[in-house]
C-alpha atoms as a PDB file:
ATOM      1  CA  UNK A   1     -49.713 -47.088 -59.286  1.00  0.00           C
ATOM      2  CA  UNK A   2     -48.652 -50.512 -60.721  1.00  0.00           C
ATOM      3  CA  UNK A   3     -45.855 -52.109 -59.137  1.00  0.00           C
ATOM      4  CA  UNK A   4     -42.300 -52.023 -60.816  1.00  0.00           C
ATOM      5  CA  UNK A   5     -39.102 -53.779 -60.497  1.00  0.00           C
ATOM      6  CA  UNK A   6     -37.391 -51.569 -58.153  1.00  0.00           C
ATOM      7  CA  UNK A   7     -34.261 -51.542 -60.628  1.00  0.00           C
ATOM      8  CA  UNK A   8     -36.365 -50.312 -63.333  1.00  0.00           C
ATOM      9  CA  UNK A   9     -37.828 -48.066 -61.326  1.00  0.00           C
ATOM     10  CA  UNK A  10     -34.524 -46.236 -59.694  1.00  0.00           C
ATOM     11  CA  UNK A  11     -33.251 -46.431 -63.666  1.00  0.00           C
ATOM     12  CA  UNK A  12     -36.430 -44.547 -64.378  1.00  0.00           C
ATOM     13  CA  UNK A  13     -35.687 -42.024 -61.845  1.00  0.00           C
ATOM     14  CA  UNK A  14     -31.975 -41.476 -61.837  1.00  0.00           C
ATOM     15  CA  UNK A  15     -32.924 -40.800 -65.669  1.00  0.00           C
ATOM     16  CA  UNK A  16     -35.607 -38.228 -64.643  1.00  0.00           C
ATOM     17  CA  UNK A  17     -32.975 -36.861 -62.349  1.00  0.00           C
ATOM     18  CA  UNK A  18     -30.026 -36.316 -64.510  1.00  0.00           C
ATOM     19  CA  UNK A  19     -32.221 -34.774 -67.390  1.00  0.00           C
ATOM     20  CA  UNK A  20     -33.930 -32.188 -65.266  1.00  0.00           C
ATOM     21  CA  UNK A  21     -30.026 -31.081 -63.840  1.00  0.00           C
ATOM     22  CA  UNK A  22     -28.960 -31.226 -67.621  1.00  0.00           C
ATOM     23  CA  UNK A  23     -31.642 -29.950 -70.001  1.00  0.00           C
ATOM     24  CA  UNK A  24     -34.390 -28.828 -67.299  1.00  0.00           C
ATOM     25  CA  UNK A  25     -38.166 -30.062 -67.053  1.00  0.00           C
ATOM     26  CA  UNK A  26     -39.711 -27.590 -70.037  1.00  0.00           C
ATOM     27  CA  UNK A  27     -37.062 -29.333 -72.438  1.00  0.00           C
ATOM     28  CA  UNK A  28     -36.998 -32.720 -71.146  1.00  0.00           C
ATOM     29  CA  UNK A  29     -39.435 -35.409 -73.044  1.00  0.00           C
ATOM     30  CA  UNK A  30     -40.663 -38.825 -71.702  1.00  0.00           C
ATOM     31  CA  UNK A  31     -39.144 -39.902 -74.711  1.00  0.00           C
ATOM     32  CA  UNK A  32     -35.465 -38.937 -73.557  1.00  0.00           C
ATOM     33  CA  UNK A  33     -35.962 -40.416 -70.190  1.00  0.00           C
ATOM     34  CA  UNK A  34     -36.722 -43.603 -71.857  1.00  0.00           C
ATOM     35  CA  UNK A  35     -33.842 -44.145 -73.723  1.00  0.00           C
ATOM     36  CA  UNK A  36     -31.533 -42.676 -70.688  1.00  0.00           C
ATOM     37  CA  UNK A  37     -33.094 -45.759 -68.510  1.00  0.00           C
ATOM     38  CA  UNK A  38     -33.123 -48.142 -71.485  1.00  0.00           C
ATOM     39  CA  UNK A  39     -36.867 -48.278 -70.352  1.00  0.00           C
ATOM     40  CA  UNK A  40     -40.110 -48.737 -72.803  1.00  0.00           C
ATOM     41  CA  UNK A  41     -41.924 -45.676 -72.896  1.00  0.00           C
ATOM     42  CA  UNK A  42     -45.000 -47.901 -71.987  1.00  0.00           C
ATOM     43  CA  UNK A  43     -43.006 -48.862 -68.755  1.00  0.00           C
ATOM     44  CA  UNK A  44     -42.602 -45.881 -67.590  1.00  0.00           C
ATOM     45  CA  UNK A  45     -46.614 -44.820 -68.510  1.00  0.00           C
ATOM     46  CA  UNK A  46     -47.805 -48.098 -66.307  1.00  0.00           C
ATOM     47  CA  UNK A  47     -46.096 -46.556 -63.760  1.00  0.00           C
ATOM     48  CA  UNK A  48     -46.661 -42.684 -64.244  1.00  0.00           C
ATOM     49  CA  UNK A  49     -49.450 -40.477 -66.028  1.00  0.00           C
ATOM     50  CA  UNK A  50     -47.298 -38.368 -67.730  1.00  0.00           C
ATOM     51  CA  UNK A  51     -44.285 -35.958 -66.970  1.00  0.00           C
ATOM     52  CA  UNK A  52     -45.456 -34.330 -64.159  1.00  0.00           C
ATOM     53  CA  UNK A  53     -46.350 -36.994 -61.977  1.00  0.00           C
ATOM     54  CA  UNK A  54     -42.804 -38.644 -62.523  1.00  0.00           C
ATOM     55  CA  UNK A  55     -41.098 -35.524 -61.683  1.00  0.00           C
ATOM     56  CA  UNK A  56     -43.212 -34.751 -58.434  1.00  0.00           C
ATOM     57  CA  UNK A  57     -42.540 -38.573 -57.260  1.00  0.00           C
ATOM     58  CA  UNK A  58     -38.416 -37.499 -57.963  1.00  0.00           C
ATOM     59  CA  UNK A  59     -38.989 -34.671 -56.104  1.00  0.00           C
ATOM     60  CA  UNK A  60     -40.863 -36.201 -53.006  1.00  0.00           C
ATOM     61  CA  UNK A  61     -38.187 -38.978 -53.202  1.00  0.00           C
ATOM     62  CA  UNK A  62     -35.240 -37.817 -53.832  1.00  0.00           C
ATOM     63  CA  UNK A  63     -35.123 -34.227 -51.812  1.00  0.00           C
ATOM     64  CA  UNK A  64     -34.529 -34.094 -48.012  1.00  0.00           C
ATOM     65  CA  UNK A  65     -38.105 -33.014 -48.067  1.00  0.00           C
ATOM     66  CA  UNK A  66     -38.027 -33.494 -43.826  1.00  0.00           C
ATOM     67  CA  UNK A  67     -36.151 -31.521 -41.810  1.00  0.00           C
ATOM     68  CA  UNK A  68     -32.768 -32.675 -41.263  1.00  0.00           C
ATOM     69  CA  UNK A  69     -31.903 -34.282 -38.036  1.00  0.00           C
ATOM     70  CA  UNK A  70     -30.212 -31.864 -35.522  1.00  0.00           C
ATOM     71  CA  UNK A  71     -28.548 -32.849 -32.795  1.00  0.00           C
ATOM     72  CA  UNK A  72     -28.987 -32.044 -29.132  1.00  0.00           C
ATOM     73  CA  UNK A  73     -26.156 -29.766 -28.385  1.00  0.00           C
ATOM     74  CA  UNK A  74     -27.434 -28.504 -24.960  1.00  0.00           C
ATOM     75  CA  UNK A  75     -28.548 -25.162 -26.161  1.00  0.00           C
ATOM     76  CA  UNK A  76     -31.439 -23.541 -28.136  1.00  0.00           C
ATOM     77  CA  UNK A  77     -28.883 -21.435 -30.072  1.00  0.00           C
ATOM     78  CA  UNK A  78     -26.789 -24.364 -30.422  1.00  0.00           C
ATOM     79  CA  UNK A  79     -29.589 -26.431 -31.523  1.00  0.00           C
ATOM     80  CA  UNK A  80     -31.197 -24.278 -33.754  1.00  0.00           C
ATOM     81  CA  UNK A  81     -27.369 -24.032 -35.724  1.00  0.00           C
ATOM     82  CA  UNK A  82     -27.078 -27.669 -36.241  1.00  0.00           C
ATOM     83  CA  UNK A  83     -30.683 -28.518 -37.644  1.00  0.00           C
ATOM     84  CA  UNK A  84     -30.310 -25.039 -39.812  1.00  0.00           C
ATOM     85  CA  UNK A  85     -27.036 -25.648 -41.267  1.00  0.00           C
ATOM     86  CA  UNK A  86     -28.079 -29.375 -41.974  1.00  0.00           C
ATOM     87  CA  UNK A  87     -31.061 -27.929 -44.063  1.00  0.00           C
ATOM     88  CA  UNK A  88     -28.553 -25.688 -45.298  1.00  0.00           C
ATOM     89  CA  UNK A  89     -26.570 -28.094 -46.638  1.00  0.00           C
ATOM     90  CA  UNK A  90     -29.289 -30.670 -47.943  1.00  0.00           C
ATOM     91  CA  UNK A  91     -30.803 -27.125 -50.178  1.00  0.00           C
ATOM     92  CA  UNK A  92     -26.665 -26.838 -51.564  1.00  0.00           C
ATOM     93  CA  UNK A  93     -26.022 -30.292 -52.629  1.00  0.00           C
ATOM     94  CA  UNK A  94     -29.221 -29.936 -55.503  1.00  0.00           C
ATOM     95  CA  UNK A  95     -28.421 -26.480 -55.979  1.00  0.00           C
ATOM     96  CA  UNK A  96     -28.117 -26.402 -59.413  1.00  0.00           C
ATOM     97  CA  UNK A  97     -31.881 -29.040 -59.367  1.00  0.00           C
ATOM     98  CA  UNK A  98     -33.614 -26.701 -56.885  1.00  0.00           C
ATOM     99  CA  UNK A  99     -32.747 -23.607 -58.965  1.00  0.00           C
ATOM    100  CA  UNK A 100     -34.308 -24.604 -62.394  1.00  0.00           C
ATOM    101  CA  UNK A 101     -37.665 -26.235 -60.757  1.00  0.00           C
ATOM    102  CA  UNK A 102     -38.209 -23.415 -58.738  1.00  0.00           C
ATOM    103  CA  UNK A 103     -38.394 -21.616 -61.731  1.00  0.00           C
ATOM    104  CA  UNK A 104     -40.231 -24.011 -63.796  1.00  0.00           C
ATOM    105  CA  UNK A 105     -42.712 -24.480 -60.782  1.00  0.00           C
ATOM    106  CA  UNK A 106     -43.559 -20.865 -61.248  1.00  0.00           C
ATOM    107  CA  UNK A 107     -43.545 -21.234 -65.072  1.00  0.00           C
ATOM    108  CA  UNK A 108     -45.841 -24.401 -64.961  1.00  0.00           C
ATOM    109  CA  UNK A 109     -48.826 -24.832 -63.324  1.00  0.00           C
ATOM    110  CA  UNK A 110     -49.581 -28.033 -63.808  1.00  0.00           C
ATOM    111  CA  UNK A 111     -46.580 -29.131 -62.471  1.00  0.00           C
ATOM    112  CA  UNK A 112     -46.596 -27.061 -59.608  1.00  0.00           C
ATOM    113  CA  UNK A 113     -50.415 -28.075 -58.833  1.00  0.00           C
ATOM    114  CA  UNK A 114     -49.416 -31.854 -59.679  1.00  0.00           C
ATOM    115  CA  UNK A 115     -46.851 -31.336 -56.496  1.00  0.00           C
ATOM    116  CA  UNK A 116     -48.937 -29.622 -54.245  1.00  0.00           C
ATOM    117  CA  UNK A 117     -51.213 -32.598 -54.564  1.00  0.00           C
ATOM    118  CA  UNK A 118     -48.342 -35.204 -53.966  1.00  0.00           C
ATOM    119  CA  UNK A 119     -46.014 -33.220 -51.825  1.00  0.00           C
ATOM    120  CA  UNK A 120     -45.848 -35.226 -48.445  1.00  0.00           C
ATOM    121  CA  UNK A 121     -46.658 -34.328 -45.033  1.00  0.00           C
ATOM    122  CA  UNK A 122     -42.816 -32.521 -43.484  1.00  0.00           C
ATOM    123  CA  UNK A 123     -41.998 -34.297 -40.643  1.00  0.00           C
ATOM    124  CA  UNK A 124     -41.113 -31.868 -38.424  1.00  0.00           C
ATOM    125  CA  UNK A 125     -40.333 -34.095 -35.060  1.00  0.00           C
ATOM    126  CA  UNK A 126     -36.756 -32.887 -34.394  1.00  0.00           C
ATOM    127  CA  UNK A 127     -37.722 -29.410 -34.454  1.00  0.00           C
ATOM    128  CA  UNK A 128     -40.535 -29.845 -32.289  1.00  0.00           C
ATOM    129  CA  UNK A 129     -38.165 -31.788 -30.015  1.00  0.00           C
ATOM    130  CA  UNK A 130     -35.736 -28.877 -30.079  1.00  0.00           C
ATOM    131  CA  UNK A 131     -38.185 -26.347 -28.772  1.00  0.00           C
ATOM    132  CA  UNK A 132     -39.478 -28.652 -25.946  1.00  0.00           C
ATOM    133  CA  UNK A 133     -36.092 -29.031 -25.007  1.00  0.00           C
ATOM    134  CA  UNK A 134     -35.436 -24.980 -24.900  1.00  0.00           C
ATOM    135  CA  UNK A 135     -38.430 -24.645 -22.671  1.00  0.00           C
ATOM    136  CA  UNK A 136     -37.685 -28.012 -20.399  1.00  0.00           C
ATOM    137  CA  UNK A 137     -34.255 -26.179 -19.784  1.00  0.00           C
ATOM    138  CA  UNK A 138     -35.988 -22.679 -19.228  1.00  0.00           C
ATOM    139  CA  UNK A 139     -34.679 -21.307 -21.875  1.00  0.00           C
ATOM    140  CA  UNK A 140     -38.210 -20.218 -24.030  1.00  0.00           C
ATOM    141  CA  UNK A 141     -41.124 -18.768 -21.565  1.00  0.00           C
ATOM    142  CA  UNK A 142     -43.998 -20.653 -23.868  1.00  0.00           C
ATOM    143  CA  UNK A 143     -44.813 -23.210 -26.750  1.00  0.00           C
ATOM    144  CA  UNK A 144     -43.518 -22.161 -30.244  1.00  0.00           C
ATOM    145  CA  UNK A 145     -44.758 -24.131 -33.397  1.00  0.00           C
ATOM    146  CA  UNK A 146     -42.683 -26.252 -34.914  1.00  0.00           C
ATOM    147  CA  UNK A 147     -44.475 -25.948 -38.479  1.00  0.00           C
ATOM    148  CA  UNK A 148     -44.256 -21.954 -38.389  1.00  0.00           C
ATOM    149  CA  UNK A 149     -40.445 -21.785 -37.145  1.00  0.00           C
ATOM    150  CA  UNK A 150     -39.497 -24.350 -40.009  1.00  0.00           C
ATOM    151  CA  UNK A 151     -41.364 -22.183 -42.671  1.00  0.00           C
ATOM    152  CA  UNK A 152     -39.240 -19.312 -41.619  1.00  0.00           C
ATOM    153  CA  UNK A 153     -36.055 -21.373 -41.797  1.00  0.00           C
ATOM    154  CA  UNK A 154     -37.154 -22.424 -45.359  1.00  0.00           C
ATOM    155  CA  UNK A 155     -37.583 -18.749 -46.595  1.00  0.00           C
ATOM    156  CA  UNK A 156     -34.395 -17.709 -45.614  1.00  0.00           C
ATOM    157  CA  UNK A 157     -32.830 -20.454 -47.436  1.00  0.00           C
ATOM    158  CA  UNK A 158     -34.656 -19.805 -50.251  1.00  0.00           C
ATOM    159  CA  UNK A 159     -34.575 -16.447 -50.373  1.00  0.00           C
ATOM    160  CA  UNK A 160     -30.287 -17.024 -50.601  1.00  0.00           C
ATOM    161  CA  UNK A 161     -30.927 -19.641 -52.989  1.00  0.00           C
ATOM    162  CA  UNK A 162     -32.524 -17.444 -55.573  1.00  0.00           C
ATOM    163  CA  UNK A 163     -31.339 -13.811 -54.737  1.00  0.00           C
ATOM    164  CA  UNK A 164     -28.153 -14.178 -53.691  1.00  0.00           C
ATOM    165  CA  UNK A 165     -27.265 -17.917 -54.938  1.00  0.00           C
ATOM    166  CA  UNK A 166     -24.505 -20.031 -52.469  1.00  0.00           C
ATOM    167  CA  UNK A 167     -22.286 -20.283 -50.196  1.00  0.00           C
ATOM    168  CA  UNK A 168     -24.692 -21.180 -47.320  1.00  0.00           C
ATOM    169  CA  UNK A 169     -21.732 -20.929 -45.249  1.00  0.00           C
ATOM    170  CA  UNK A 170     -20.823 -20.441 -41.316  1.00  0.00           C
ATOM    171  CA  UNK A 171     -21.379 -17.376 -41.317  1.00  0.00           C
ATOM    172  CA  UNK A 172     -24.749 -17.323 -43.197  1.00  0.00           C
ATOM    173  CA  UNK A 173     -26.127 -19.790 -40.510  1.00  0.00           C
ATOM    174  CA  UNK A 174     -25.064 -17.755 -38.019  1.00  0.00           C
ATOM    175  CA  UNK A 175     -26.622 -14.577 -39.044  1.00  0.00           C
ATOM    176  CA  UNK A 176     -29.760 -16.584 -39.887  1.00  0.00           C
ATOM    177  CA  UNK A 177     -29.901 -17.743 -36.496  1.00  0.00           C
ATOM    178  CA  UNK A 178     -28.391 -15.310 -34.334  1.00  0.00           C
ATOM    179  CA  UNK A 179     -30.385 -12.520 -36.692  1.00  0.00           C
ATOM    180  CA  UNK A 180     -33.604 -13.733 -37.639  1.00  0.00           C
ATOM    181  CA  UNK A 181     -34.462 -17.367 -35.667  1.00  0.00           C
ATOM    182  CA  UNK A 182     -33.614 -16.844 -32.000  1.00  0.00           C
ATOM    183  CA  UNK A 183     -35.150 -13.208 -32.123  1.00  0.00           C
ATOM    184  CA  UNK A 184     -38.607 -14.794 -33.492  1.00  0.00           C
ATOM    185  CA  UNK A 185     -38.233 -17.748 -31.247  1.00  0.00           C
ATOM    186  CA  UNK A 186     -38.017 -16.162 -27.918  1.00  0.00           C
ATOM    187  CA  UNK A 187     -40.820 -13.364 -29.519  1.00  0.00           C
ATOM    188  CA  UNK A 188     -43.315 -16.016 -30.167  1.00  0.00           C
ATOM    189  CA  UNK A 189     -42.624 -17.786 -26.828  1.00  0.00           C
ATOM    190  CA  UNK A 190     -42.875 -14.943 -25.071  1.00  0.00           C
ATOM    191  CA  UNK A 191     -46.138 -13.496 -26.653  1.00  0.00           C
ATOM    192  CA  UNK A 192     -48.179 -16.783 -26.667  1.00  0.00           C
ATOM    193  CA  UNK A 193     -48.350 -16.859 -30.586  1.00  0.00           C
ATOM    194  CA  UNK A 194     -46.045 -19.216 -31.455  1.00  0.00           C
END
Protein backbone atom coordinates (compact mmCIF):
# COMPACT_ATOMS: atom_id res chain seq x y z
CA UNK A 1 0.00 0.00 0.00
CA UNK A 2 1.38 3.53 -0.75
CA UNK A 3 1.78 5.72 2.07
CA UNK A 4 -0.84 8.56 2.78
CA UNK A 5 -1.06 11.61 4.79
CA UNK A 6 -2.59 10.27 7.82
CA UNK A 7 -5.29 13.20 7.63
CA UNK A 8 -6.26 12.14 4.29
CA UNK A 9 -6.31 8.92 5.20
CA UNK A 10 -8.69 9.11 8.55
CA UNK A 11 -10.90 11.63 6.06
CA UNK A 12 -10.94 8.66 3.74
CA UNK A 13 -12.12 6.43 6.38
CA UNK A 14 -14.45 8.38 8.58
CA UNK A 15 -16.09 8.87 4.95
CA UNK A 16 -16.17 5.06 4.38
CA UNK A 17 -17.57 4.88 7.85
CA UNK A 18 -20.42 7.22 7.85
CA UNK A 19 -21.65 5.97 4.32
CA UNK A 20 -21.78 2.32 5.21
CA UNK A 21 -24.02 3.45 8.70
CA UNK A 22 -26.08 5.73 6.24
CA UNK A 23 -26.64 4.15 2.83
CA UNK A 24 -24.90 0.60 3.49
CA UNK A 25 -21.92 -1.04 1.42
CA UNK A 26 -24.22 -2.47 -1.75
CA UNK A 27 -25.33 1.32 -2.26
CA UNK A 28 -22.30 3.11 -1.38
CA UNK A 29 -19.85 4.14 -4.50
CA UNK A 30 -16.11 5.11 -4.32
CA UNK A 31 -17.38 7.99 -5.95
CA UNK A 32 -19.51 9.19 -2.81
CA UNK A 33 -16.73 8.52 -0.46
CA UNK A 34 -14.68 10.84 -2.44
CA UNK A 35 -16.57 13.75 -2.31
CA UNK A 36 -17.56 13.00 1.58
CA UNK A 37 -13.54 13.22 2.26
CA UNK A 38 -13.02 15.98 -0.32
CA UNK A 39 -10.50 13.27 -1.58
CA UNK A 40 -9.52 12.53 -5.48
CA UNK A 41 -10.89 9.38 -6.43
CA UNK A 42 -7.25 8.58 -7.61
CA UNK A 43 -6.20 9.18 -3.89
CA UNK A 44 -8.12 6.97 -2.53
CA UNK A 45 -7.22 4.12 -5.55
CA UNK A 46 -3.23 4.68 -4.65
CA UNK A 47 -4.18 3.70 -1.50
CA UNK A 48 -6.96 0.95 -1.99
CA UNK A 49 -7.91 -1.56 -4.93
CA UNK A 50 -11.31 -0.94 -4.93
CA UNK A 51 -14.34 -0.97 -2.42
CA UNK A 52 -13.74 -3.91 -0.72
CA UNK A 53 -10.37 -3.57 0.37
CA UNK A 54 -11.22 -0.02 1.89
CA UNK A 55 -14.06 -1.38 3.75
CA UNK A 56 -12.15 -4.52 5.20
CA UNK A 57 -9.17 -2.01 6.32
CA UNK A 58 -12.41 0.14 8.21
CA UNK A 59 -13.41 -2.86 9.55
CA UNK A 60 -9.99 -4.25 10.89
CA UNK A 61 -9.40 -0.63 12.12
CA UNK A 62 -12.06 0.69 13.39
CA UNK A 63 -13.92 -2.45 15.31
CA UNK A 64 -12.71 -3.69 18.75
CA UNK A 65 -11.68 -6.63 16.69
CA UNK A 66 -9.55 -7.95 20.14
CA UNK A 67 -11.13 -8.90 22.99
CA UNK A 68 -11.80 -6.23 25.33
CA UNK A 69 -9.68 -5.91 28.36
CA UNK A 70 -11.28 -7.47 31.52
CA UNK A 71 -10.25 -6.86 34.64
CA UNK A 72 -9.06 -9.14 37.41
CA UNK A 73 -11.90 -9.19 39.80
CA UNK A 74 -10.71 -12.20 41.91
CA UNK A 75 -13.12 -14.65 40.48
CA UNK A 76 -13.67 -16.76 37.30
CA UNK A 77 -17.38 -15.79 37.34
CA UNK A 78 -16.44 -12.38 38.10
CA UNK A 79 -13.93 -12.31 35.45
CA UNK A 80 -15.64 -13.87 32.83
CA UNK A 81 -18.65 -10.84 33.48
CA UNK A 82 -16.32 -8.02 33.01
CA UNK A 83 -14.42 -9.15 29.73
CA UNK A 84 -18.11 -10.38 28.39
CA UNK A 85 -19.98 -7.34 29.08
CA UNK A 86 -16.98 -5.22 27.68
CA UNK A 87 -17.39 -7.22 24.33
CA UNK A 88 -20.88 -6.65 24.92
CA UNK A 89 -20.70 -3.26 24.84
CA UNK A 90 -17.93 -2.72 22.05
CA UNK A 91 -20.73 -5.14 19.57
CA UNK A 92 -23.68 -2.19 20.87
CA UNK A 93 -21.91 0.95 20.17
CA UNK A 94 -21.73 -0.14 16.00
CA UNK A 95 -24.91 -1.76 16.28
CA UNK A 96 -26.59 -0.25 13.68
CA UNK A 97 -22.66 -0.86 11.37
CA UNK A 98 -22.44 -4.51 12.52
CA UNK A 99 -26.07 -5.20 11.52
CA UNK A 100 -25.98 -4.14 7.77
CA UNK A 101 -22.33 -5.81 7.05
CA UNK A 102 -23.28 -8.84 8.54
CA UNK A 103 -25.79 -8.96 6.11
CA UNK A 104 -23.94 -7.69 3.22
CA UNK A 105 -21.03 -10.13 4.20
CA UNK A 106 -23.46 -12.89 3.54
CA UNK A 107 -24.83 -11.11 0.42
CA UNK A 108 -21.24 -10.47 -1.01
CA UNK A 109 -18.67 -12.71 -1.44
CA UNK A 110 -16.12 -10.85 -2.46
CA UNK A 111 -16.29 -8.77 0.30
CA UNK A 112 -16.60 -11.31 2.74
CA UNK A 113 -13.53 -13.34 1.09
CA UNK A 114 -11.61 -9.84 0.76
CA UNK A 115 -11.97 -9.86 4.86
CA UNK A 116 -11.20 -13.21 5.58
CA UNK A 117 -7.95 -12.52 3.82
CA UNK A 118 -7.25 -9.22 5.82
CA UNK A 119 -9.02 -9.94 9.03
CA UNK A 120 -6.18 -9.85 11.75
CA UNK A 121 -4.97 -12.32 14.10
CA UNK A 122 -7.64 -11.74 17.70
CA UNK A 123 -5.54 -11.18 20.37
CA UNK A 124 -6.86 -13.14 22.83
CA UNK A 125 -4.18 -12.51 25.88
CA UNK A 126 -6.65 -11.34 28.57
CA UNK A 127 -8.75 -14.24 28.17
CA UNK A 128 -6.04 -16.58 28.26
CA UNK A 129 -4.86 -14.71 31.37
CA UNK A 130 -8.31 -15.11 32.91
CA UNK A 131 -8.36 -18.86 32.69
CA UNK A 132 -4.77 -19.26 34.10
CA UNK A 133 -5.85 -17.26 36.81
CA UNK A 134 -9.15 -19.60 37.51
CA UNK A 135 -6.89 -22.59 37.60
CA UNK A 136 -3.81 -20.78 39.68
CA UNK A 137 -6.69 -20.10 42.28
CA UNK A 138 -8.15 -23.75 41.93
CA UNK A 139 -10.97 -22.79 40.63
CA UNK A 140 -10.87 -24.87 36.89
CA UNK A 141 -9.38 -28.65 37.28
CA UNK A 142 -7.47 -28.27 33.63
CA UNK A 143 -6.38 -25.92 30.66
CA UNK A 144 -9.32 -24.41 28.64
CA UNK A 145 -8.56 -22.61 25.25
CA UNK A 146 -8.71 -19.28 25.10
CA UNK A 147 -9.52 -19.18 21.18
CA UNK A 148 -12.56 -21.75 21.62
CA UNK A 149 -14.13 -19.97 24.85
CA UNK A 150 -13.94 -16.52 22.93
CA UNK A 151 -15.71 -18.07 19.81
CA UNK A 152 -18.50 -19.08 22.07
CA UNK A 153 -18.70 -15.64 23.66
CA UNK A 154 -18.86 -14.20 20.06
CA UNK A 155 -21.89 -16.43 19.03
CA UNK A 156 -23.90 -15.52 21.74
CA UNK A 157 -23.45 -11.97 21.01
CA UNK A 158 -24.18 -12.43 17.70
CA UNK A 159 -26.77 -14.57 17.85
CA UNK A 160 -28.66 -11.41 20.12
CA UNK A 161 -27.41 -9.10 17.66
CA UNK A 162 -29.31 -10.54 14.76
CA UNK A 163 -32.26 -12.56 16.35
CA UNK A 164 -33.20 -10.74 19.03
CA UNK A 165 -31.42 -7.18 18.31
CA UNK A 166 -30.23 -5.03 21.79
CA UNK A 167 -30.23 -4.38 24.91
CA UNK A 168 -27.09 -6.43 25.79
CA UNK A 169 -27.93 -5.58 29.21
CA UNK A 170 -27.09 -6.91 32.96
CA UNK A 171 -29.07 -9.30 32.82
CA UNK A 172 -28.16 -10.70 29.33
CA UNK A 173 -24.47 -10.99 30.57
CA UNK A 174 -25.47 -12.68 33.33
CA UNK A 175 -27.46 -15.37 31.78
CA UNK A 176 -24.70 -15.66 29.15
CA UNK A 177 -22.32 -16.33 31.75
CA UNK A 178 -23.99 -17.87 34.53
CA UNK A 179 -26.02 -20.05 31.62
CA UNK A 180 -23.86 -20.87 28.91
CA UNK A 181 -19.88 -19.77 29.79
CA UNK A 182 -19.15 -21.06 33.29
CA UNK A 183 -21.10 -24.40 32.52
CA UNK A 184 -18.71 -24.96 29.30
CA UNK A 185 -15.76 -23.65 31.17
CA UNK A 186 -15.63 -25.90 34.09
CA UNK A 187 -16.93 -28.89 31.32
CA UNK A 188 -13.94 -28.42 29.19
CA UNK A 189 -11.57 -28.14 32.20
CA UNK A 190 -12.80 -30.90 33.64
CA UNK A 191 -12.85 -33.28 30.55
CA UNK A 192 -9.36 -32.36 29.16
CA UNK A 193 -10.89 -30.85 25.87
CA UNK A 194 -10.71 -27.48 26.37
Amino acid sequence: MAPLDPERDRAILDATMELLSEVGYDRMSVDQIAKRARASKATIYRRWAGKPELVVDVICRRFDMDTPPGEDTGSLRGDLTSIFGGLCEAVERKHTLVIGLSSTLVSNQELARTLREHMPTKNLGDVRALLERATERGELAGPVDPGRLFAVAEALVWHRMIFAGPPFDAEFVRESVDGVLMPLVNAWSAGGVG
